[in-house]
C-alpha atoms as a PDB file:
ATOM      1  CA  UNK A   1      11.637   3.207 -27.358  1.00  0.00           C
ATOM      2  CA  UNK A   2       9.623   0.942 -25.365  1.00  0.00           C
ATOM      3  CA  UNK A   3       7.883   2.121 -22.331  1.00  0.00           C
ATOM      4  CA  UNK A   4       9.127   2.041 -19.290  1.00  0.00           C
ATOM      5  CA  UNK A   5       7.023  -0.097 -17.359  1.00  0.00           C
ATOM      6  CA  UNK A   6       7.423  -2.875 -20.075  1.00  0.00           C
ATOM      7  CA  UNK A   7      11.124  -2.251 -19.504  1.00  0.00           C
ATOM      8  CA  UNK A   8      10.904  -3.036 -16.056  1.00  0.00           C
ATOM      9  CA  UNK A   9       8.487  -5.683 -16.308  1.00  0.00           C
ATOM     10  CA  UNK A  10      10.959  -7.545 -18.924  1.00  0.00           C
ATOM     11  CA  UNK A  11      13.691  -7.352 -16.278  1.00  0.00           C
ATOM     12  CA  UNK A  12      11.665  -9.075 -14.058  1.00  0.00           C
ATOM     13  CA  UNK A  13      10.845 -11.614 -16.019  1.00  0.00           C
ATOM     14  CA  UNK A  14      14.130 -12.317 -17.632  1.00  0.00           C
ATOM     15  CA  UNK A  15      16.776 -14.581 -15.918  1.00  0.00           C
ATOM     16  CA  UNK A  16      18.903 -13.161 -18.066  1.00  0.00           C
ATOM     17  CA  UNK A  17      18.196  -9.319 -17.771  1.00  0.00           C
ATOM     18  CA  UNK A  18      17.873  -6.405 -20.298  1.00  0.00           C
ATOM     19  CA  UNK A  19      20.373  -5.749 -23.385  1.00  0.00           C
ATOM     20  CA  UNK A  20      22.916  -3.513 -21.628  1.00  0.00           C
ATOM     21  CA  UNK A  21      22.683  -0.999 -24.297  1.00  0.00           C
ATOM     22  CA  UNK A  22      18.636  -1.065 -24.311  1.00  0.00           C
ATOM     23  CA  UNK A  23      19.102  -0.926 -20.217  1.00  0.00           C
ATOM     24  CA  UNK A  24      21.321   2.788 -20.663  1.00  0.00           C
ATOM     25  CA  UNK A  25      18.463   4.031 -22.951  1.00  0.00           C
ATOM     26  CA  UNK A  26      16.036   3.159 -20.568  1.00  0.00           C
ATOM     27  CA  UNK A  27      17.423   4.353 -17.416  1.00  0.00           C
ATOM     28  CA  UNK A  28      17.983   7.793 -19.148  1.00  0.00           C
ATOM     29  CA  UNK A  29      14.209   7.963 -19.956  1.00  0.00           C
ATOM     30  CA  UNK A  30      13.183   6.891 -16.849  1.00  0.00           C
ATOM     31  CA  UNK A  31      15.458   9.555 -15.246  1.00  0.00           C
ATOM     32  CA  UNK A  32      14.135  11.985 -18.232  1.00  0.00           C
ATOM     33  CA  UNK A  33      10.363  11.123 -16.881  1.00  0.00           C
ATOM     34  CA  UNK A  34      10.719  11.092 -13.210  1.00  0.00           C
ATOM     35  CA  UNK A  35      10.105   7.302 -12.961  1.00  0.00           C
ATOM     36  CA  UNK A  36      10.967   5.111 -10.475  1.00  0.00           C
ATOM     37  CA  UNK A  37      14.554   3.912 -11.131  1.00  0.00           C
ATOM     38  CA  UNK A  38      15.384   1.156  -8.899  1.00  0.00           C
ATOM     39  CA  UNK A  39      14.804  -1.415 -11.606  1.00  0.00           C
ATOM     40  CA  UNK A  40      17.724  -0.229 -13.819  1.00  0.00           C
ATOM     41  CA  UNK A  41      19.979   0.274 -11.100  1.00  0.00           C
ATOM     42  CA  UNK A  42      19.597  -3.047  -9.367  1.00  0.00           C
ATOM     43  CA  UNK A  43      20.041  -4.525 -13.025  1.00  0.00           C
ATOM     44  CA  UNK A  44      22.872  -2.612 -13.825  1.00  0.00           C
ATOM     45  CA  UNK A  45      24.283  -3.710 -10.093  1.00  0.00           C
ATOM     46  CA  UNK A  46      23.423  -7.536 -10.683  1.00  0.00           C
ATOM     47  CA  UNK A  47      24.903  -7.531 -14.214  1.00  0.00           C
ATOM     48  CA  UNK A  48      27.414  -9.550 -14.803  1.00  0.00           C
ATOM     49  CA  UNK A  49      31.522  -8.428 -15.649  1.00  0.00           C
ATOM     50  CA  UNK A  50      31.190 -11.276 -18.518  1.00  0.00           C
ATOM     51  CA  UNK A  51      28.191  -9.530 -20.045  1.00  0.00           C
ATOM     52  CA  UNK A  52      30.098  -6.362 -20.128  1.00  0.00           C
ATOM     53  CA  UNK A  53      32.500  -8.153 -22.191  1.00  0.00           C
ATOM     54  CA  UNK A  54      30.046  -9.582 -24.507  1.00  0.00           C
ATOM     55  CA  UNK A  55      28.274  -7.103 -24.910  1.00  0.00           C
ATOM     56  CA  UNK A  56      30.045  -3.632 -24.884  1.00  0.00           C
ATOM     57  CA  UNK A  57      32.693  -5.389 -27.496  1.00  0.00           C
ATOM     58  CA  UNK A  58      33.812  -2.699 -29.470  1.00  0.00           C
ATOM     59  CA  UNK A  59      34.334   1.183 -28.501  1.00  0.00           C
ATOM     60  CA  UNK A  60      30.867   2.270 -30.284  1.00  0.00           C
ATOM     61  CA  UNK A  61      28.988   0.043 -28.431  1.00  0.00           C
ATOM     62  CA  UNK A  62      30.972   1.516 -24.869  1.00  0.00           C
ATOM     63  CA  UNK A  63      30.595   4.608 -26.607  1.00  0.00           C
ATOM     64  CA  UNK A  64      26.756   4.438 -26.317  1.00  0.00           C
ATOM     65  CA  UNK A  65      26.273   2.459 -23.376  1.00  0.00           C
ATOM     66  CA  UNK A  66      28.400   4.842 -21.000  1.00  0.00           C
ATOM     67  CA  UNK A  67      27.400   8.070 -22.255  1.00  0.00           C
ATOM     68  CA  UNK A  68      23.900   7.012 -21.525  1.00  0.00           C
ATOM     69  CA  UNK A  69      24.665   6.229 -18.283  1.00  0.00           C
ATOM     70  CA  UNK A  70      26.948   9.224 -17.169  1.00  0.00           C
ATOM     71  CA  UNK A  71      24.034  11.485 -18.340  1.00  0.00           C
ATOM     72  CA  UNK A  72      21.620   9.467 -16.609  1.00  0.00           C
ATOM     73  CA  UNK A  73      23.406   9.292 -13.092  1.00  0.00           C
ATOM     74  CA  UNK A  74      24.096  12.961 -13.282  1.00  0.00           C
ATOM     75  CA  UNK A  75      20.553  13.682 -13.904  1.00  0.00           C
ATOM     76  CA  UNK A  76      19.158  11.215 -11.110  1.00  0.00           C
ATOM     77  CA  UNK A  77      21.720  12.263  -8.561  1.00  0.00           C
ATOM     78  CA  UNK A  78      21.081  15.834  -8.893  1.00  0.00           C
ATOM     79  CA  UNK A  79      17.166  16.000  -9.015  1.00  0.00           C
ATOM     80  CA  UNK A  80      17.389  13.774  -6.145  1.00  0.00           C
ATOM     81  CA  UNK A  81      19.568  16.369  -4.320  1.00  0.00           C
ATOM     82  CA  UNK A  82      20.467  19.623  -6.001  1.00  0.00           C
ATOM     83  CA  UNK A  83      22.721  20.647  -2.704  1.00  0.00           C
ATOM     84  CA  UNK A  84      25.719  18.075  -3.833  1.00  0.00           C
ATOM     85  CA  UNK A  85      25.966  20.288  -6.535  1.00  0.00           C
ATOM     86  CA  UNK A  86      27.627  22.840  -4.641  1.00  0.00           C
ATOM     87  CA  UNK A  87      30.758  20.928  -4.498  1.00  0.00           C
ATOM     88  CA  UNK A  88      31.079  19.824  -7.838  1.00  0.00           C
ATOM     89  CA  UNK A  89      34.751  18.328  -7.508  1.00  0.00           C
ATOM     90  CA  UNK A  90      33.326  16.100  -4.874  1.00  0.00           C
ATOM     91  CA  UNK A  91      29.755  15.054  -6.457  1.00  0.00           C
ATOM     92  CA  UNK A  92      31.838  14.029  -9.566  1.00  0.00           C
ATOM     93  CA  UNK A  93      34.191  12.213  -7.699  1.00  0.00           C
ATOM     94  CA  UNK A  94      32.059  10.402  -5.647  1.00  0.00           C
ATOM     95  CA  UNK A  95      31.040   6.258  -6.132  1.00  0.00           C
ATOM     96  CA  UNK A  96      27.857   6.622  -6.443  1.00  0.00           C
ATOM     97  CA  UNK A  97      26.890   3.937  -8.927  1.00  0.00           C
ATOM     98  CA  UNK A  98      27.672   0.040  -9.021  1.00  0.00           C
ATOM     99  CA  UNK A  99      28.114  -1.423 -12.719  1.00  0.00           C
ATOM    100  CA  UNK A 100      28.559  -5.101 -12.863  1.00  0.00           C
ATOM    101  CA  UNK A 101      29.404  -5.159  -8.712  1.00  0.00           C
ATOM    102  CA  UNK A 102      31.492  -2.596  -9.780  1.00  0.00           C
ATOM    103  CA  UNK A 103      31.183   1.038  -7.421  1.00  0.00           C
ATOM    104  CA  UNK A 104      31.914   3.880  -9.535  1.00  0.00           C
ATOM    105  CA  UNK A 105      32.251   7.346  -9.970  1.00  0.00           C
ATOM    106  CA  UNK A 106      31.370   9.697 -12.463  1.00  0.00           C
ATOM    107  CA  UNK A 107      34.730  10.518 -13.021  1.00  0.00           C
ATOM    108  CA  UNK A 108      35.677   6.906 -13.269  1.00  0.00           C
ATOM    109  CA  UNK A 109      32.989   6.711 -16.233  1.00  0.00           C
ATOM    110  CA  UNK A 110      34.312  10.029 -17.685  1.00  0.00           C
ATOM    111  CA  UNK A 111      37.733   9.725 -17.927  1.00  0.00           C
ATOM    112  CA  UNK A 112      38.160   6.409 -17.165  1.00  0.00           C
ATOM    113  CA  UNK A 113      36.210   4.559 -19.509  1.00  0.00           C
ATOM    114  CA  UNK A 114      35.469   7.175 -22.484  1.00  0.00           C
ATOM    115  CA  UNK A 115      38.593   9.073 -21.886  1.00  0.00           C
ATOM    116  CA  UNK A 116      40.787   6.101 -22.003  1.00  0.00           C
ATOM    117  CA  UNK A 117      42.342   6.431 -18.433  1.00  0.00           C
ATOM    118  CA  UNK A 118      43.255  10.087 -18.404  1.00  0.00           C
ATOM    119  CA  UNK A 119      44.091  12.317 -15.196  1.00  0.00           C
ATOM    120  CA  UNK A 120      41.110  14.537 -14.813  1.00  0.00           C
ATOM    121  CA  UNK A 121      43.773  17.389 -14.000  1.00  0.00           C
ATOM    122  CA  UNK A 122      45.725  16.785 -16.791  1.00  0.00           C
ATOM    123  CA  UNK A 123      44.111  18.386 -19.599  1.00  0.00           C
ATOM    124  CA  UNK A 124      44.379  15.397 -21.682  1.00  0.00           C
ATOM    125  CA  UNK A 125      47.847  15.673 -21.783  1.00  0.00           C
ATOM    126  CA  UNK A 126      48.668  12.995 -18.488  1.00  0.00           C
ATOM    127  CA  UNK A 127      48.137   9.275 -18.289  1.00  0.00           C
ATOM    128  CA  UNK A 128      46.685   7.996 -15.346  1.00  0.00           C
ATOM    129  CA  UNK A 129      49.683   5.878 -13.896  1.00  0.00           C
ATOM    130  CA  UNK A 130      47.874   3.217 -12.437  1.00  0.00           C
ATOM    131  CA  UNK A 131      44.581   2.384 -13.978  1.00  0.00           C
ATOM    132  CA  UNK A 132      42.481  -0.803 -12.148  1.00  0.00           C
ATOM    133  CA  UNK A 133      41.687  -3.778 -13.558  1.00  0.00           C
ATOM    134  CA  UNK A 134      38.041  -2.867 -14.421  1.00  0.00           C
ATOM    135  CA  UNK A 135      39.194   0.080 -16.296  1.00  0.00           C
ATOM    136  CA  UNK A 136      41.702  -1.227 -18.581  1.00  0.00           C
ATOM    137  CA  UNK A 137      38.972  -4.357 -18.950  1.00  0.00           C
ATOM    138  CA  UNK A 138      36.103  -2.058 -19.564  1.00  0.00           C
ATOM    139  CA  UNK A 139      37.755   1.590 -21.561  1.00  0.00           C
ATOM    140  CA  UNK A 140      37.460   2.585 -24.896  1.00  0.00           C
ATOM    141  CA  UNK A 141      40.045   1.605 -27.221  1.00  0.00           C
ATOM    142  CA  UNK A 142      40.711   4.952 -28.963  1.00  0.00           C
ATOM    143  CA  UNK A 143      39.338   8.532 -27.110  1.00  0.00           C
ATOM    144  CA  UNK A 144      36.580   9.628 -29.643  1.00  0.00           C
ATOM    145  CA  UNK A 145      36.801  13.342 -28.657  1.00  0.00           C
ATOM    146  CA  UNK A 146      32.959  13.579 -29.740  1.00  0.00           C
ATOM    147  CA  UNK A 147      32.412  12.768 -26.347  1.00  0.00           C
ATOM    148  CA  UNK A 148      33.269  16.094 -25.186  1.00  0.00           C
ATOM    149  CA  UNK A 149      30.070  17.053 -27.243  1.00  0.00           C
ATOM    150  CA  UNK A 150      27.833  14.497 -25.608  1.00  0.00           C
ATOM    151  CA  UNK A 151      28.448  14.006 -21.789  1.00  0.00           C
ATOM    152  CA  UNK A 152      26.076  16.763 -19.644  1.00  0.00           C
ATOM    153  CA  UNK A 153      27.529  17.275 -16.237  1.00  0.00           C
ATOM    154  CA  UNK A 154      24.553  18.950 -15.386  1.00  0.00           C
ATOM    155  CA  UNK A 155      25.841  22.898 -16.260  1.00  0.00           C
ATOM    156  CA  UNK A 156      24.302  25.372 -17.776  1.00  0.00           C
ATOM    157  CA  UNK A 157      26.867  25.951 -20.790  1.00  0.00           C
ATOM    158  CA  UNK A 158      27.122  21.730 -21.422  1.00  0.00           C
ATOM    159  CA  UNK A 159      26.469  20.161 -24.485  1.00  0.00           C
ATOM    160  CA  UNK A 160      22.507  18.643 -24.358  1.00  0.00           C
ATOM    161  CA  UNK A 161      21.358  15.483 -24.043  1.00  0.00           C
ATOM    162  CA  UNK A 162      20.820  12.628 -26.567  1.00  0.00           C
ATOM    163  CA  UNK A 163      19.346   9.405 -26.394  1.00  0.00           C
ATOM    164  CA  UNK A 164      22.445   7.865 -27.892  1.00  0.00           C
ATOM    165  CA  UNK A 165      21.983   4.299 -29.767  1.00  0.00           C
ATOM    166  CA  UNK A 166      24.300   1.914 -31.506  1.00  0.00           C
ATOM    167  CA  UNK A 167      22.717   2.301 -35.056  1.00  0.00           C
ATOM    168  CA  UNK A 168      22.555   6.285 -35.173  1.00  0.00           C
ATOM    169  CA  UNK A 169      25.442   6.244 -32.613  1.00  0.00           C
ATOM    170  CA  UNK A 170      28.123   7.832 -35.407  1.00  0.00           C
ATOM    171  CA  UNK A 171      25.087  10.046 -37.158  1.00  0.00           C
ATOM    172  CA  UNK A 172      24.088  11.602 -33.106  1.00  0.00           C
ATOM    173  CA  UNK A 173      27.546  12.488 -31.972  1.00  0.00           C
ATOM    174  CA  UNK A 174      28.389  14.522 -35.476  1.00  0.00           C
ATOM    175  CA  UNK A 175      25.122  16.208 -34.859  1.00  0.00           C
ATOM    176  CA  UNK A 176      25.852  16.806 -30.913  1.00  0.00           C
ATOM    177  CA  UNK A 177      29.426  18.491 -32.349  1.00  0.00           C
ATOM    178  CA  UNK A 178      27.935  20.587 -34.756  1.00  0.00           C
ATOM    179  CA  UNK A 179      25.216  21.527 -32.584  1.00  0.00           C
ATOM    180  CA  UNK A 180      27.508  22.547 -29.968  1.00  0.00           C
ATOM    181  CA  UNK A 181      29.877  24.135 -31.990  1.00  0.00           C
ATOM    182  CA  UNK A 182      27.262  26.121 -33.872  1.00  0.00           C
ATOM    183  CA  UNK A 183      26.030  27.491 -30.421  1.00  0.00           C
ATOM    184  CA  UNK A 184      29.366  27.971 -28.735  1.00  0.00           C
ATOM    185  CA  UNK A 185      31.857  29.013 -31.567  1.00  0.00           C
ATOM    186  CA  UNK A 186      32.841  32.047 -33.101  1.00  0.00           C
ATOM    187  CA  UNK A 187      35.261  34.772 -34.826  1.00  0.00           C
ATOM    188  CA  UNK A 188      35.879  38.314 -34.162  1.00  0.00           C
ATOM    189  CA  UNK A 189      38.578  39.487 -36.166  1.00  0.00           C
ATOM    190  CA  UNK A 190      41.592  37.030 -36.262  1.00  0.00           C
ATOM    191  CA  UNK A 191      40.900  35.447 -33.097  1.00  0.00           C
ATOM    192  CA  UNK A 192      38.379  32.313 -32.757  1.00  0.00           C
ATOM    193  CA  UNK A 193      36.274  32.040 -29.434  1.00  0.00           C
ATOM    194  CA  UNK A 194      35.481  28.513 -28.514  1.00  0.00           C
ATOM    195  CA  UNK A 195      33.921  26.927 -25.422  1.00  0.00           C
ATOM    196  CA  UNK A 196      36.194  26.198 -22.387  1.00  0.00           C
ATOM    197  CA  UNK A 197      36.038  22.848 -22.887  1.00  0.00           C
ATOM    198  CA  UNK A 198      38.540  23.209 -25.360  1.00  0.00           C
ATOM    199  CA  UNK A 199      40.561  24.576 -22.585  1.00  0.00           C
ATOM    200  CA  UNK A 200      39.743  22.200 -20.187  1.00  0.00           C
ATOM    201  CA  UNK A 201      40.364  19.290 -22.411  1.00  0.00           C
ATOM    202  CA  UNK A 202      42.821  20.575 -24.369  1.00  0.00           C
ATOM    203  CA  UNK A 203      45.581  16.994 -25.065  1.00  0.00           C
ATOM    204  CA  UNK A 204      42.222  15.760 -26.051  1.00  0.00           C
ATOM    205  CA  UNK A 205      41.380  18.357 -28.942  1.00  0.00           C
ATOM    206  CA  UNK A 206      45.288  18.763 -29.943  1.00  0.00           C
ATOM    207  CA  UNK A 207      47.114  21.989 -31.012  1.00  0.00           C
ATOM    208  CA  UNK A 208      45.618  25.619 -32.745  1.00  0.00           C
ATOM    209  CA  UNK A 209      45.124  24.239 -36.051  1.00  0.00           C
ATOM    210  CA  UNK A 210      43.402  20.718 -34.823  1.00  0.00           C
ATOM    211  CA  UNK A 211      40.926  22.880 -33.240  1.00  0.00           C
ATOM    212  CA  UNK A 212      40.352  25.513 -36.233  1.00  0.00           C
ATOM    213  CA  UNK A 213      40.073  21.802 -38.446  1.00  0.00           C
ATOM    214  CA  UNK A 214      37.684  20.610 -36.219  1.00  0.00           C
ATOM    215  CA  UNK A 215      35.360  23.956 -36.002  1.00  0.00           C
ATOM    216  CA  UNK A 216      35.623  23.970 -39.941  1.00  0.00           C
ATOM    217  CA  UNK A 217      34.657  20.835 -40.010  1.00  0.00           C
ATOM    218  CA  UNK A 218      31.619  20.634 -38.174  1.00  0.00           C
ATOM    219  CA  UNK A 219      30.478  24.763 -38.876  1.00  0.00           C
ATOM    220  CA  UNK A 220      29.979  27.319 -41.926  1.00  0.00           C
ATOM    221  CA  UNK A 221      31.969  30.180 -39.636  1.00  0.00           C
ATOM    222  CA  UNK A 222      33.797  32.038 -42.419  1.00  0.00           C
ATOM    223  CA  UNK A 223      37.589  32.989 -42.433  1.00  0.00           C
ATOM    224  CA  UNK A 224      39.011  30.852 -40.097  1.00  0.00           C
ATOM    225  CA  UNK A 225      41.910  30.312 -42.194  1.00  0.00           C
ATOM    226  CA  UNK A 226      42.287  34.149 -41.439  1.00  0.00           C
ATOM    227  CA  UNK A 227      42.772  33.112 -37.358  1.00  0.00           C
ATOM    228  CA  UNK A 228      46.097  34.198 -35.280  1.00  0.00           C
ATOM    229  CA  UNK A 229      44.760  32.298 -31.883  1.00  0.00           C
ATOM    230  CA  UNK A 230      42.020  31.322 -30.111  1.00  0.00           C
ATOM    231  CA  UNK A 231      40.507  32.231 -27.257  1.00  0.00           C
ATOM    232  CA  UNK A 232      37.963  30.457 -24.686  1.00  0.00           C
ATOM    233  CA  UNK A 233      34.840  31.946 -23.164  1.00  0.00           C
ATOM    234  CA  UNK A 234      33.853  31.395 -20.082  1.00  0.00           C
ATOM    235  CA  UNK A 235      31.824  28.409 -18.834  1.00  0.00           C
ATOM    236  CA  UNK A 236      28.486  28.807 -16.761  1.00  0.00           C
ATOM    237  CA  UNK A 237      28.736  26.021 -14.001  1.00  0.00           C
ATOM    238  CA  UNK A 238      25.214  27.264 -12.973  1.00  0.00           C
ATOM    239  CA  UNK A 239      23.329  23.888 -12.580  1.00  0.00           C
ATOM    240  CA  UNK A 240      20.829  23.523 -15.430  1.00  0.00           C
ATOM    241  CA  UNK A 241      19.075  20.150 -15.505  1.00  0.00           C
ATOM    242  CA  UNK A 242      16.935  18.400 -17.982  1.00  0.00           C
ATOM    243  CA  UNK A 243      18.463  19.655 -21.012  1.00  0.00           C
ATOM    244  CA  UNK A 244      17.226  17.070 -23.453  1.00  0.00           C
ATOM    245  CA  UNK A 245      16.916  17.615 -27.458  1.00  0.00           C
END
């Protein structure tokens, strides 16, 4: 990756601004390295909604280019104030980010744009009703549920963090699930413990035998054709920041 102050230096110099995917990558490590951040932001602000378009084209390129910038965001936001923390329903929900002239949220990113317009209560199992325009313009085509295994919201028991790019972008999220997986996944007698996140998200991952594929997929964990139901251990919401591999 380039450095950062060449980063910022070519968006100064460039009328027409830094490869939006590049820009994501950058911002993270800037975030990552406590440097100023201004640069991206204002970019990222200034961009404009036809860039997005040709740009982010297809859902591995929005794949990339979001997740780098949810992880980034929630990494700035908190080292810049730890206390918003405390009300996590409300730091997620706030705009707190403009893309394209567009004000955000982290929730908008989340399960707006990755999740394909899914009610954050709804377990993956509820539509939103009434998406906006920049949404429908701007989400993912199909919900990858990889992303589950990617996005940090700045816990303790989250997945870590990835500099996600186009070319490795397939190769980093398989590695992210098993990664997780390995850590967080288990059998004790007929009953498989997973992360809450299966819970939480649990339209997304599908029924009791989606899940089992999935863990057998990604893991060696022996005799889970042996499992009678699953259950989900508890998640540590206790903020844990710069979690980087």
């Amino acid at each position: 990756m380039k450095s950062l102050f060449i980063g910022c230096f070519m968006i100064a110099l460039s009328a027409s601004g830094m490869p939006l995917i590049q820009l994501s990558q950058e911002f993270l490590a800037a975030v990552k390295y406590n440097q100023d951040v201004e640069c991206y932001l204002r970019e990222l602000k200034e961009t404009k909604p036809e860039i997005l378009l040709t740009e982010l084209r297809d859902d591995d390129e929005k794949k990339t280019f979001w997740i780098n910038i949810y992880n980034a965001t929630v990494q700035h936001a908190l080292k810049q104030d730890t206390f918003q923390y405390k009300k996590r329903m409300a730091f997620y929900g706030k705009r707190r980010l403009f893309v394209a002239g567009h004000f955000m949220s982290l929730n908008d990113i989340e399960h707006g744009i990755l999740r394909r317009s899914q009610w954050i209560y709804g377990q993956g199992k509820i539509k939103k009703w009434f998406p906006g325009k920049f949404e429908k313009t701007h989400r993912v085509e199909q919900l990858d549920i990889r992303i589950h295994f990617a996005l940090n919201c700045g816990a303790k028991s989250c997945p870590s963090i990835l500099f996600y790019s186009l070319e490795s972008l397939d190769t980093q999220l398989d590695d992210a699930t098993k990664g997780f997986l390995v850590e967080t996944s288990s059998v004790e007698n007929e009953t498989l413990f997973l992360s809450k996140l299966f819970y939480y998200y649990s339209g997304d991952f599908g029924n009791q035998k989606e899940k089992i594929e999935l863990v057998s997929r990604y893991t060696q964990i022996s005799n889970l054709e042996s499992i009678k139901k699953i259950k989900y251990s508890n998640y540590d919401w206790t903020l844990q920041l710069d979690m980087y591999r």
